[in-house]
Protein backbone atom coordinates (compact mmCIF):
# COMPACT_ATOMS: atom_id res chain seq x y z
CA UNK A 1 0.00 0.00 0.00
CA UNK A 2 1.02 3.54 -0.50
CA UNK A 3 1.52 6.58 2.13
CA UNK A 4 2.85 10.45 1.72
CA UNK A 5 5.53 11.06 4.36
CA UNK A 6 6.17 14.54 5.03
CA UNK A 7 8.72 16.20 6.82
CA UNK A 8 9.31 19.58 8.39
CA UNK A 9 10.98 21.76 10.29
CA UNK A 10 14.84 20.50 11.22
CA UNK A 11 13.71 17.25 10.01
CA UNK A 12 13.04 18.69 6.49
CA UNK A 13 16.21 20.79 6.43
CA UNK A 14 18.01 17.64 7.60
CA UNK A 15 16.56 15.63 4.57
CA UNK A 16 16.48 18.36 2.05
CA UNK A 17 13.06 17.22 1.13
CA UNK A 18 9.80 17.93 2.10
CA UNK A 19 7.52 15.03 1.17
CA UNK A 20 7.69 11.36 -0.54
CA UNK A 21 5.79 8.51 -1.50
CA UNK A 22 6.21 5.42 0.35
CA UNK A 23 5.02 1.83 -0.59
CA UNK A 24 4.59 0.30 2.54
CA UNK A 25 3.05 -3.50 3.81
CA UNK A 26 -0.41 -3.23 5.19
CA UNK A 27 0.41 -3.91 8.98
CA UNK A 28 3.33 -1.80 8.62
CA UNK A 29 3.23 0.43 12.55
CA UNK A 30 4.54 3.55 12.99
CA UNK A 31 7.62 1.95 15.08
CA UNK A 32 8.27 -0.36 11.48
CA UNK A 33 8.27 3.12 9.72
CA UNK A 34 10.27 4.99 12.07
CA UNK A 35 12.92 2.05 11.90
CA UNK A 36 12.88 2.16 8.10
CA UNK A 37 13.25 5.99 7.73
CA UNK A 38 16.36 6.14 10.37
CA UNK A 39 17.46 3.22 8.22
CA UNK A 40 17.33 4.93 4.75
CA UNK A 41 18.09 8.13 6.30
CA UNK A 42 20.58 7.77 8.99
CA UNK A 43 20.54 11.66 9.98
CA UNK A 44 17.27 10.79 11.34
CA UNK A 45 18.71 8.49 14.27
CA UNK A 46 19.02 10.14 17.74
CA UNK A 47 16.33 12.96 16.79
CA UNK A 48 13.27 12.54 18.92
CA UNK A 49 10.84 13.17 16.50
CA UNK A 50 6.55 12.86 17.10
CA UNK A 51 4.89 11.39 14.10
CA UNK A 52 1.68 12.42 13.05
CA UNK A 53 -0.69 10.13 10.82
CA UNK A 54 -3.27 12.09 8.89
CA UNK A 55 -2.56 15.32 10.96
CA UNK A 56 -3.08 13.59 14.64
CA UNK A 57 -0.35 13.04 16.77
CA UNK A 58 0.18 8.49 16.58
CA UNK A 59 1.38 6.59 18.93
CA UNK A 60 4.43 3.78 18.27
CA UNK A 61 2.19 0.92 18.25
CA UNK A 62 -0.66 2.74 14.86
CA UNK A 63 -0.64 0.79 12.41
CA UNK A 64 -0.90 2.64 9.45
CA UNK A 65 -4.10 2.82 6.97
CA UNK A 66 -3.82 2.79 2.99
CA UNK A 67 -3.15 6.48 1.91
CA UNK A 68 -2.09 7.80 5.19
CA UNK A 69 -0.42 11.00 5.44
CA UNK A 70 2.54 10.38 7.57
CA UNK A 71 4.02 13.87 9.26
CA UNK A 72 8.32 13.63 10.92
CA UNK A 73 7.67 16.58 13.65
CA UNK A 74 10.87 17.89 14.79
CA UNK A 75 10.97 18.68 18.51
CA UNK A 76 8.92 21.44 19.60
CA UNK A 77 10.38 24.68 21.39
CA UNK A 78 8.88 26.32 23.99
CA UNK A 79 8.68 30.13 24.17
């Protein structure tokens, strides 16, 4: 199945890139994805980023639905 991961703030600068299409298995969890992103993308390891799936913040153990939009949050700052 098929998800948009997007990516912003430091985790977008970090990437140079903004969004991507992702074929993913259906049972795939937002811990499988976060593994396979640090993976392909080993700037991403070490930054404690949320994850939002179709714009609500998602727990480790969501699995994600067919056509989810997937969202890398970089930490948020106080202020």
């Amino acid at each position: 199945m098929n998800i948009t991961v997007r990516y912003f703030g430091m985790v977008q600068e970090l990437l140079s890139l903004d969004r991507e299409p992702l074929a993913v298995d259906p049972d795939t969890s937002v811990k499988t994805l976060r593994g396979r992103l640090e993976s392909r993308y080993p700037a991403l390891s070490g930054i404690d980023f949320a994850v939002a799936v179709n714009q609500e913040l998602a727990a480790e153990d969501t699995t994600l639905p067919a056509g989810a939009e997937v969202a890398l949050l970089p930490p948020f700052a106080g202020g």
